[in-house]
N, C-alpha and C. Protein backbone atom coordinates (compact mmCIF):
# COMPACT_ATOMS: atom_id res chain seq x y z
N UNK A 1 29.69 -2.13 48.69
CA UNK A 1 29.19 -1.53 49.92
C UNK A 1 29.91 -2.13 51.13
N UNK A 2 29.88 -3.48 51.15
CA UNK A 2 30.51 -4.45 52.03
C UNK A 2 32.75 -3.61 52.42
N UNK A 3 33.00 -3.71 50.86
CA UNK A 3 34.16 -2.79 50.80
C UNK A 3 34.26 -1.39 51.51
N UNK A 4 33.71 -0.78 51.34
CA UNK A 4 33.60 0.87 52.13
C UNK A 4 33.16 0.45 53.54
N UNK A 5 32.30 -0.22 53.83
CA UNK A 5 32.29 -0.18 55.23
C UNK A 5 33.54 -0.77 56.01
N UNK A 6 33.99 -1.76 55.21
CA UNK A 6 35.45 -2.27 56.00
C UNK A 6 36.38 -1.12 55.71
N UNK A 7 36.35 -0.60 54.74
CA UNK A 7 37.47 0.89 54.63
C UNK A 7 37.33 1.58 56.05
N UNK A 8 36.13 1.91 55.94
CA UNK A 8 35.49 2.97 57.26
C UNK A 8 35.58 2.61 58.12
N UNK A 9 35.60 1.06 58.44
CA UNK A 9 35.48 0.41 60.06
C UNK A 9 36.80 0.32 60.22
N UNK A 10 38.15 0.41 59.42
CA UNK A 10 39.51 0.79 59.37
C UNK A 10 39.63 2.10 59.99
N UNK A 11 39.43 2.95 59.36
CA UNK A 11 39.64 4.21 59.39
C UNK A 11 39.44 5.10 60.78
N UNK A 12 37.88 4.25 61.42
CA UNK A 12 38.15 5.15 62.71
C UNK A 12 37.68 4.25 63.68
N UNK A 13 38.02 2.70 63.52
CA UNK A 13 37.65 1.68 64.55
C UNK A 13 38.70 2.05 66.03
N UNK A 14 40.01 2.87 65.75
CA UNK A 14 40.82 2.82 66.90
C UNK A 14 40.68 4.29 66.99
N UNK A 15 39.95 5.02 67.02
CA UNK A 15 40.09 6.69 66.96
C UNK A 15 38.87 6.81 68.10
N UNK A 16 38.20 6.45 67.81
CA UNK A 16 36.75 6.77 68.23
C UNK A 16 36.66 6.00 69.38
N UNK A 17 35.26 6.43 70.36
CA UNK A 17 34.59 5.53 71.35
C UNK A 17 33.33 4.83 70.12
N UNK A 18 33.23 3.60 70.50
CA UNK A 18 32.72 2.58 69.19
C UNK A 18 31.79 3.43 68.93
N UNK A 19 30.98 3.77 69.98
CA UNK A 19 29.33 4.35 69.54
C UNK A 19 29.23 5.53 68.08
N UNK A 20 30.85 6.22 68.93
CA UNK A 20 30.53 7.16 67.53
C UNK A 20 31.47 6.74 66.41
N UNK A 21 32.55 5.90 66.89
CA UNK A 21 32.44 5.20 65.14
C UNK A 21 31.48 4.79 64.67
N UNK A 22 30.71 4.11 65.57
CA UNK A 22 29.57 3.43 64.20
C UNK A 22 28.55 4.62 63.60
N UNK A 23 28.95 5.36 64.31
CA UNK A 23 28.27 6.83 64.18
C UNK A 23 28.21 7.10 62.38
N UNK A 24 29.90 7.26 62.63
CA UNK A 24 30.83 8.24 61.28
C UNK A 24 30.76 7.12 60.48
N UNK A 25 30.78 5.68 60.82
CA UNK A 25 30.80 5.00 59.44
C UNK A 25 29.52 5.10 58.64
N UNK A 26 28.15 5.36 59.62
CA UNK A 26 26.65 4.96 59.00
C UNK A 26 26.29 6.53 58.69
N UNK A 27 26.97 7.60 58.86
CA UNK A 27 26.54 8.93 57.94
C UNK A 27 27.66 8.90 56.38
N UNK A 28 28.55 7.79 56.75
CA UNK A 28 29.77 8.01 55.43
C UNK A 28 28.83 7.55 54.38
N UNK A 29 28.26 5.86 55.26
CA UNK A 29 27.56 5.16 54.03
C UNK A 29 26.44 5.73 53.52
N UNK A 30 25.70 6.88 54.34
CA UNK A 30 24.43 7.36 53.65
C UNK A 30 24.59 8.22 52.81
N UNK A 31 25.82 8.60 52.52
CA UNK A 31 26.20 9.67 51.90
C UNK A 31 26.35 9.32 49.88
N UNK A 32 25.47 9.42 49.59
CA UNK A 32 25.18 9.09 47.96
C UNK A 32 24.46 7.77 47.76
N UNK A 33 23.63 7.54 48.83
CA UNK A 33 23.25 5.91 48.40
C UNK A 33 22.25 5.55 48.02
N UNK A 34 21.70 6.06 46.94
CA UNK A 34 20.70 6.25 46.37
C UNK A 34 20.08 4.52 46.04
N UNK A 35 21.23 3.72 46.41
CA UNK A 35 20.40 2.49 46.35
C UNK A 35 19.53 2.14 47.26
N UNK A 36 19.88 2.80 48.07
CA UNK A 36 19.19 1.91 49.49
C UNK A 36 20.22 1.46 50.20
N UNK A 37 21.00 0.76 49.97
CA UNK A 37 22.20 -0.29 50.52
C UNK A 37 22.17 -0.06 52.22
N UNK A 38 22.00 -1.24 52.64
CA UNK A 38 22.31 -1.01 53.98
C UNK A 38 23.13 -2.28 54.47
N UNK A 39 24.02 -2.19 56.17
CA UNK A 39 24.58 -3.28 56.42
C UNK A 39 24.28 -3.96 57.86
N UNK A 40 23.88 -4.35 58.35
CA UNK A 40 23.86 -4.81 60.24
C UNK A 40 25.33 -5.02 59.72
N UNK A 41 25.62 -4.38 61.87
CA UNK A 41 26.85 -4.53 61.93
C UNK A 41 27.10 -4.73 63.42
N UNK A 42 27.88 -5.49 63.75
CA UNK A 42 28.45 -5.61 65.17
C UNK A 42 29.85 -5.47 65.23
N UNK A 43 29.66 -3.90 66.13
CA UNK A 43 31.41 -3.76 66.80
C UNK A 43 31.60 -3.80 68.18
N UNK A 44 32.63 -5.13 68.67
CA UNK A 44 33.05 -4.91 69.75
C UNK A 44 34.39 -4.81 69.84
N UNK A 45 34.47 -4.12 71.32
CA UNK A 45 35.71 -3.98 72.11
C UNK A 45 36.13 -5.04 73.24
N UNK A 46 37.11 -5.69 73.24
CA UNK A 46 37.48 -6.35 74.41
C UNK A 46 38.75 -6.32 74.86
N UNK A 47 38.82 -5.72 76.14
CA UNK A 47 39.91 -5.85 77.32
C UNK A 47 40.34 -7.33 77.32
N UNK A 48 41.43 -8.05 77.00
CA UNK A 48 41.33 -9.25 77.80
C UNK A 48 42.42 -9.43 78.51
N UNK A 49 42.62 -8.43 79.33
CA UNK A 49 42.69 -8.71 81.10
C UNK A 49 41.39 -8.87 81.84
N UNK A 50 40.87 -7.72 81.40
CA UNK A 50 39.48 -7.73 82.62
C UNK A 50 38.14 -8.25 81.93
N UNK A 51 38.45 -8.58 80.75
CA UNK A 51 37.16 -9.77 80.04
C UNK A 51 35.79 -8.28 79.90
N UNK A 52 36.39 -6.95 79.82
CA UNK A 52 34.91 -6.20 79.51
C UNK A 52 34.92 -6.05 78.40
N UNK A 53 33.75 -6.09 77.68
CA UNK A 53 33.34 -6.14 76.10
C UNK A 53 32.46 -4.83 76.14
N UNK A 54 32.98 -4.13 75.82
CA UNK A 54 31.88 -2.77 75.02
C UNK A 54 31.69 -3.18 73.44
N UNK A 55 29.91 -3.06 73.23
CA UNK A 55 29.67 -3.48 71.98
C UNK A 55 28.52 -2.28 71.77
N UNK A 56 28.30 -2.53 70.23
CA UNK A 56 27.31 -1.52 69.85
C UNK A 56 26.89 -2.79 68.57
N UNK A 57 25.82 -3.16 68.57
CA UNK A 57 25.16 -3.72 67.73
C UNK A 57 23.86 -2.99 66.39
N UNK A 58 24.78 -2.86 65.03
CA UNK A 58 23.59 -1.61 64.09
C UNK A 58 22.84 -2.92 63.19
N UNK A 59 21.29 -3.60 64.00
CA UNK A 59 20.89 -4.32 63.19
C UNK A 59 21.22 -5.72 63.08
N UNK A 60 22.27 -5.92 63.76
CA UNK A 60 22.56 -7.38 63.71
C UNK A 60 22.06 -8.17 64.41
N UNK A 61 22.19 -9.87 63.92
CA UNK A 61 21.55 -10.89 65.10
C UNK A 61 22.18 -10.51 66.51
N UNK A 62 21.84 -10.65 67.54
CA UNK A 62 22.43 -10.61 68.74
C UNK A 62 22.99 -11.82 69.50
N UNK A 63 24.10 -11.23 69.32
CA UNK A 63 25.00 -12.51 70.23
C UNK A 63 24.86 -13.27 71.25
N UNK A 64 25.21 -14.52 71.29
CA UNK A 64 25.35 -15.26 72.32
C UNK A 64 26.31 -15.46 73.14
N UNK A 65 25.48 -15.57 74.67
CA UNK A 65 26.52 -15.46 75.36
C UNK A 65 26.34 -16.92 75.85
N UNK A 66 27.64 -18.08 76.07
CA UNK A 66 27.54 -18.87 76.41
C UNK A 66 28.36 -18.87 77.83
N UNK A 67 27.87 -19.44 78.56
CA UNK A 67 28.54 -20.27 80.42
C UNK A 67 27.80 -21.50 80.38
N UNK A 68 28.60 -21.52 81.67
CA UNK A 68 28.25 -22.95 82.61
C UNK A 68 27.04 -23.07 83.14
N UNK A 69 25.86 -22.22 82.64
CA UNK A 69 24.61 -21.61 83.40
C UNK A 69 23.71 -21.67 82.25
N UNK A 70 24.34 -21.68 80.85
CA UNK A 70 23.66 -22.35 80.03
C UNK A 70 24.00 -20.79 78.82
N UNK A 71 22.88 -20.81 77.73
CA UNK A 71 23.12 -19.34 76.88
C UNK A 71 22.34 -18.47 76.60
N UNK A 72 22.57 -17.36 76.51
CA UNK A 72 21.33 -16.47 76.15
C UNK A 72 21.65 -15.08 75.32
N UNK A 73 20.92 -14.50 74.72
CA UNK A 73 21.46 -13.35 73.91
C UNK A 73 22.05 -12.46 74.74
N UNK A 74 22.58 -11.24 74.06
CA UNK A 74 22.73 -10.04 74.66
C UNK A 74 22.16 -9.12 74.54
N UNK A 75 21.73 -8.50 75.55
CA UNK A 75 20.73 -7.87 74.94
C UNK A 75 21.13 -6.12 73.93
N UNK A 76 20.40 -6.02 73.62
CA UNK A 76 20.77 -5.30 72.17
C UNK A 76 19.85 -3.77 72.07
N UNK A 77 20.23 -2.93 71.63
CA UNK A 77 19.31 -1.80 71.68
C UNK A 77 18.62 -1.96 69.97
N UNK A 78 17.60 -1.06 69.82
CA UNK A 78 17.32 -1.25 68.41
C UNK A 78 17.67 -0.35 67.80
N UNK A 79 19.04 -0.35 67.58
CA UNK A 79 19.28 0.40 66.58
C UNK A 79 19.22 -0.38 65.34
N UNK A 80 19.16 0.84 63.90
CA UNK A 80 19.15 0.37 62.93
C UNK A 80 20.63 -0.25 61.99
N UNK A 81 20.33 -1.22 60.75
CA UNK A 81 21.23 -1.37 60.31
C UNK A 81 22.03 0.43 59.62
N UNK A 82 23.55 0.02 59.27
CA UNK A 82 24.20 1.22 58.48
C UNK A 82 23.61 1.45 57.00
N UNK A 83 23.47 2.88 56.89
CA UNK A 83 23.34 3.30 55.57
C UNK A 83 21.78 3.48 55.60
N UNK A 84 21.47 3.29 56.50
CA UNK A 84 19.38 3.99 56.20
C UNK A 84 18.94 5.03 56.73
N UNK A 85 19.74 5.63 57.62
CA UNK A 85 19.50 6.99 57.95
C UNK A 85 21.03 7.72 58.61
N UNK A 86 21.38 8.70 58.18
CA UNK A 86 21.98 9.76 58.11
C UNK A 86 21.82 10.16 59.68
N UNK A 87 21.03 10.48 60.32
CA UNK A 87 21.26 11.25 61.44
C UNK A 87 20.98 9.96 63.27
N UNK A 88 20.91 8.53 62.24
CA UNK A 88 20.72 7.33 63.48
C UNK A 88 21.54 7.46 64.43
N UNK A 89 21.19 7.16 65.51
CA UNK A 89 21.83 7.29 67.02
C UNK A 89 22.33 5.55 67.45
N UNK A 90 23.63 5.22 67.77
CA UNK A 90 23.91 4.31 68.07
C UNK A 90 24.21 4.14 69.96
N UNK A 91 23.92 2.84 70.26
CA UNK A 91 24.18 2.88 71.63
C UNK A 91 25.16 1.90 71.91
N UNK A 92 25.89 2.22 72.85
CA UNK A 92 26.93 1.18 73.52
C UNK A 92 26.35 0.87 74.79
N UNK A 93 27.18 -0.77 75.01
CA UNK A 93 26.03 -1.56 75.28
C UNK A 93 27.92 -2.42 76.33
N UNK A 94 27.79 -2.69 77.42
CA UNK A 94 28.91 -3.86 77.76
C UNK A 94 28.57 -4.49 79.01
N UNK A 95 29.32 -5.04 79.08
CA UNK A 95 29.46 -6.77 79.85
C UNK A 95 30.64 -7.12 79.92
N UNK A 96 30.99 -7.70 81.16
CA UNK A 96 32.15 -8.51 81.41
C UNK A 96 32.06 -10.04 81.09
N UNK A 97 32.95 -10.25 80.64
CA UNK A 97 33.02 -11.79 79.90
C UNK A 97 33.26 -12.36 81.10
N UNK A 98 33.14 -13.69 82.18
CA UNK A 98 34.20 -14.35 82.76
C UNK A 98 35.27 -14.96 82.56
N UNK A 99 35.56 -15.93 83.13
CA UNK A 99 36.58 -17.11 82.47
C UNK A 99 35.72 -18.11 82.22
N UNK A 100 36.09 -18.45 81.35
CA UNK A 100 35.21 -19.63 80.22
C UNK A 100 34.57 -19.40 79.99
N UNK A 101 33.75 -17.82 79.80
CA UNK A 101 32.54 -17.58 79.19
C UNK A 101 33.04 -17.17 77.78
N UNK A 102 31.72 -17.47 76.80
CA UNK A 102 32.00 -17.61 75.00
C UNK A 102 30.86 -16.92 75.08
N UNK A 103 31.85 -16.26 73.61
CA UNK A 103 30.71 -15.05 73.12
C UNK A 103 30.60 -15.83 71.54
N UNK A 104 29.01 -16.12 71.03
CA UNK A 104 29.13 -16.79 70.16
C UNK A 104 28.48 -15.32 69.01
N UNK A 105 29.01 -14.91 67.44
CA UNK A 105 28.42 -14.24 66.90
C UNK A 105 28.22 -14.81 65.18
N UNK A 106 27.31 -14.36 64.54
CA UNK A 106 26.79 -15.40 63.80
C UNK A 106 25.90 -14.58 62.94
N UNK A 107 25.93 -15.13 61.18
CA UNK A 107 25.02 -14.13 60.59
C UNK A 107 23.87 -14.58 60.22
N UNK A 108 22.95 -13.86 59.83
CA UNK A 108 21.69 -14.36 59.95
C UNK A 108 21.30 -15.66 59.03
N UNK A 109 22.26 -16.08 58.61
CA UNK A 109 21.93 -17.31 57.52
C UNK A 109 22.10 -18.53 58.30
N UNK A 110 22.61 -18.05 59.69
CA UNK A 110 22.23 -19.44 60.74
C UNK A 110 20.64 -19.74 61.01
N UNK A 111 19.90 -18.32 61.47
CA UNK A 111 18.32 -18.47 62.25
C UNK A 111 17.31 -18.41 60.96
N UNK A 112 17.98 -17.88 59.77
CA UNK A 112 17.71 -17.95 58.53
C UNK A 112 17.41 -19.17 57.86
N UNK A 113 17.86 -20.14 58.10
CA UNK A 113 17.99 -20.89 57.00
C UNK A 113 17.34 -22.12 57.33
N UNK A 114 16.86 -22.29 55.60
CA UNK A 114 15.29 -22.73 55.61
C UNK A 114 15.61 -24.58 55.79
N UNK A 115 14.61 -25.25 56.37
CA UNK A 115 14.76 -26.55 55.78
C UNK A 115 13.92 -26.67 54.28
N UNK A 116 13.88 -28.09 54.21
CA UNK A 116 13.07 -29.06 52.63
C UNK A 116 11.45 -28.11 53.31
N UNK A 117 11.04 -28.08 53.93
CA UNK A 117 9.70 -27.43 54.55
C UNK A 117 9.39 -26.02 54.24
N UNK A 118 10.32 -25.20 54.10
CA UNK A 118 10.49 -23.76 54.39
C UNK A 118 10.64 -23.39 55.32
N UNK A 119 10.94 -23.53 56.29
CA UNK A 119 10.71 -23.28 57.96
C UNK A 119 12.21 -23.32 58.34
N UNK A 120 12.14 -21.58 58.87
CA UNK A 120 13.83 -21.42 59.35
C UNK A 120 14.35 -22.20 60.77
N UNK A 121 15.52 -22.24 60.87
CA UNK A 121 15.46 -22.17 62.43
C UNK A 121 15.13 -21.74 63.28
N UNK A 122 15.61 -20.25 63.11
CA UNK A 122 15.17 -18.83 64.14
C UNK A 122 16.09 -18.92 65.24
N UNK A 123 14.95 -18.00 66.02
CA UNK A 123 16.13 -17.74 66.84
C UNK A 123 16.23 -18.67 68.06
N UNK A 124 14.78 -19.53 68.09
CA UNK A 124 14.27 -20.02 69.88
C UNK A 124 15.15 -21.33 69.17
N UNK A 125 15.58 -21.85 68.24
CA UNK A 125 16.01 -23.02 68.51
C UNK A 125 17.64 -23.07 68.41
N UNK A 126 17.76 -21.76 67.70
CA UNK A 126 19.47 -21.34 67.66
C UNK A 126 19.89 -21.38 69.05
N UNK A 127 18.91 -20.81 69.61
CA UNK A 127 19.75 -20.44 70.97
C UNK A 127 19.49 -21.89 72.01
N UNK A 128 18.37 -22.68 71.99
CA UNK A 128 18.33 -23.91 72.59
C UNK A 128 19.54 -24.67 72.08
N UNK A 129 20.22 -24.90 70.81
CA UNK A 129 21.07 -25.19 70.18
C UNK A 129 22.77 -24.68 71.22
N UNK A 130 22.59 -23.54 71.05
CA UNK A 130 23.57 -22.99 71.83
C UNK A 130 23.62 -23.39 73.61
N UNK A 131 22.75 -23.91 74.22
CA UNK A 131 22.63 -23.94 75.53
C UNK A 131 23.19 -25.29 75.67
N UNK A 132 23.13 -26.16 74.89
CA UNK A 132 23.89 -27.86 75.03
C UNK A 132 25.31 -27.92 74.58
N UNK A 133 25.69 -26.24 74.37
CA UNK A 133 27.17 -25.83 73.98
C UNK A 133 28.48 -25.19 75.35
N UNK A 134 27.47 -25.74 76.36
CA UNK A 134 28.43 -24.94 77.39
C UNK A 134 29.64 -25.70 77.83
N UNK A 135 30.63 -25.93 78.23
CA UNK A 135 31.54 -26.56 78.22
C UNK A 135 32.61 -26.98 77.16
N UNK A 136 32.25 -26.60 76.07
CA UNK A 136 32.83 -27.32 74.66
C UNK A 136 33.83 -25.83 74.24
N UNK A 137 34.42 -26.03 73.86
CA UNK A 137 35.95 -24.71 73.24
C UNK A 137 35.42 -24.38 71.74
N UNK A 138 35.68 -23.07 72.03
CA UNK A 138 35.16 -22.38 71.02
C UNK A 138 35.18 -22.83 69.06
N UNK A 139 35.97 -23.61 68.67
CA UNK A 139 35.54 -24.30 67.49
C UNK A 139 35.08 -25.66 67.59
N UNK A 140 34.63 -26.49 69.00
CA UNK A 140 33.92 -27.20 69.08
C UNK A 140 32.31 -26.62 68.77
N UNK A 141 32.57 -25.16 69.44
CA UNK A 141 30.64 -24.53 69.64
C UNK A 141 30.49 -24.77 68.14
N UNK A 142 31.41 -23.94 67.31
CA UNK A 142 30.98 -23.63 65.97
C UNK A 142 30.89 -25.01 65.15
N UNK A 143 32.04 -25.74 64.76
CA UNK A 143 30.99 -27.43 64.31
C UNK A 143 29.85 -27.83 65.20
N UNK A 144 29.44 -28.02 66.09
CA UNK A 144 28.71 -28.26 66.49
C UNK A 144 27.01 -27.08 65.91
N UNK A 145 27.01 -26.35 66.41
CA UNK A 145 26.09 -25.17 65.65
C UNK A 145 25.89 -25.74 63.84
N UNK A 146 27.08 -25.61 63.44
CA UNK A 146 27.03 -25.61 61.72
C UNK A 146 26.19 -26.66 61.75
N UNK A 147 26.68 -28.01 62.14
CA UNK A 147 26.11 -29.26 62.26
C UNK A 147 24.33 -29.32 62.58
N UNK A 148 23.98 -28.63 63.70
CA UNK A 148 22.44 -28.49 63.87
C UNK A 148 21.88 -27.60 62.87
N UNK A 149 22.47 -26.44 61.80
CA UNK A 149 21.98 -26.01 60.85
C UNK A 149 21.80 -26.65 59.62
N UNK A 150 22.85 -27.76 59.36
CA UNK A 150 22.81 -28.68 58.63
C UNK A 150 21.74 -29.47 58.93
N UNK A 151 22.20 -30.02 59.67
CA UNK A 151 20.72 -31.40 60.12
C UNK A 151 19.02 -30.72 59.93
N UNK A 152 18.86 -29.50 60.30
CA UNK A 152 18.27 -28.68 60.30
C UNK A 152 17.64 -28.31 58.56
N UNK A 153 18.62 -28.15 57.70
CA UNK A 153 18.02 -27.93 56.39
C UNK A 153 17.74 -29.13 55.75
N UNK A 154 18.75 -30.19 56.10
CA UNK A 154 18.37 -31.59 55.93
C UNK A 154 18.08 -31.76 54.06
N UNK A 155 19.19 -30.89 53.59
CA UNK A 155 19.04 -31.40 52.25
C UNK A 155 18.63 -30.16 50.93
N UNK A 156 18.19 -28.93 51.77
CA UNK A 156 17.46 -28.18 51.30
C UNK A 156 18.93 -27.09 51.28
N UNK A 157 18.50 -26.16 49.51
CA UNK A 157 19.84 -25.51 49.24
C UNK A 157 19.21 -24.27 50.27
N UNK A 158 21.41 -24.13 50.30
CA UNK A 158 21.44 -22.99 51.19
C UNK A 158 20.94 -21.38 50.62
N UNK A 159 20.59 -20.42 51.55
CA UNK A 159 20.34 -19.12 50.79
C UNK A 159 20.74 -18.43 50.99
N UNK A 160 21.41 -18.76 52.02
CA UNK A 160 22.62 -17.19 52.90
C UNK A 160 23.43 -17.69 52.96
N UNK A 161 24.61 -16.36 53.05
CA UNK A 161 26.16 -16.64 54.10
C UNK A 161 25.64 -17.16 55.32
N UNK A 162 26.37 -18.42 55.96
CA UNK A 162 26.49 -18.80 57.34
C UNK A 162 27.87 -18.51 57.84
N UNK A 163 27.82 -17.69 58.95
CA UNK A 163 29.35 -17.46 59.03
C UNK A 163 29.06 -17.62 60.60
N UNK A 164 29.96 -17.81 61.32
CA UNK A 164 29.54 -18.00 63.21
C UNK A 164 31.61 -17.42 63.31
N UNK A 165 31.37 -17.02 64.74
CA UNK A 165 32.68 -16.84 65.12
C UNK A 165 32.47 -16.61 66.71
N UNK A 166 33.40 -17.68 67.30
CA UNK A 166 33.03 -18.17 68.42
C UNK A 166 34.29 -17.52 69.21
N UNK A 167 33.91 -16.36 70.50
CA UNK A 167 35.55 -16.77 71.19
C UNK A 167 35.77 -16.88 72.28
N UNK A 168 36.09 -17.63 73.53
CA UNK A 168 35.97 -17.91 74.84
C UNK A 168 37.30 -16.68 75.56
N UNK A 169 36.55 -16.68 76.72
CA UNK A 169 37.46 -16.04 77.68
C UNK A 169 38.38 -17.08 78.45
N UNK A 170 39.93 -17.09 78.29
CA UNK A 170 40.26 -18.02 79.06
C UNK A 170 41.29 -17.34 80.56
């Protein structure tokens, strides 16, 4: 499933305005999926001359935006993840990055993931996590993050992909 959607997010990621790619990829995937299968997905666009990011978020955690002012999500429409409905409406969504502002994005096996307790991170401490990240270059954010998810499970096996991908405007 993971395969076809990267086919599809090939196929008309440079054709389309994002909204309705994510359009054509999430009627491709509904098309025989008698499993259910679905994917959150985040596609953005970025200018980097003028630092504007057009994004469309289907289901995914919502990104962080980090500055000198500290971090906070973006905000996100609710759309659904790909592959659960056939006729879903996606929205585009943008923002101008500054200079030195970081866009931090990250899968749910960061706010996910459990300690020795059971008790995830989530999201209020991911993102407190992220706010003592302002100043630091973008694979400083990400060891740093991994590191508080670590300390955080403190021993306890992992259950998700953790994947983060950090990238500053310079």
């Amino acid at each position: 499933f993971m395969g076809a959607t990267h086919y599809l997010f090939r196929s008309v990621a440079s054709t389309l305005p994002i909204a309705d790619a994510v359009k054509q990829i999430n009627r491709s995937l509904c098309v025989d999926n008698e499993q259910c299968m679905f994917v959150t997905f985040w596609f953005g666009c970025l200018d980097l001359i003028s630092g504007e990011l057009n994004y469309v978020n289907a289901g995914h955690n919502a990104p962080i935006l980090i500055s000198d002012k500290g971090a906070t999500f973006l905000p996100n429409a609710d759309d659904m993840p790909l592959g659960v409905w056939e006729e879903a409406e996606f929205t585009s969504r943008s923002l101008t990055l500054g200079k030195g502002e970081m866009l931090l994005l990250y899968t749910d096996g960061v706010t996910e993931s459990m300690n020795t307790e059971n008790k995830e991170l989530g999201d209020t401490e991911t993102l407190s996590e992220a706010n003592a990240c302002a100043g630091l270059s973008a694979k400083e954010v990400v060891e740093k993050m991994l590191t508080h998810v670590r300390k955080h499970a403190n021993g306890a096996e992992q259950s998700d992909d953790i994947t983060m991908v950090a990238l500053m405007r310079k």
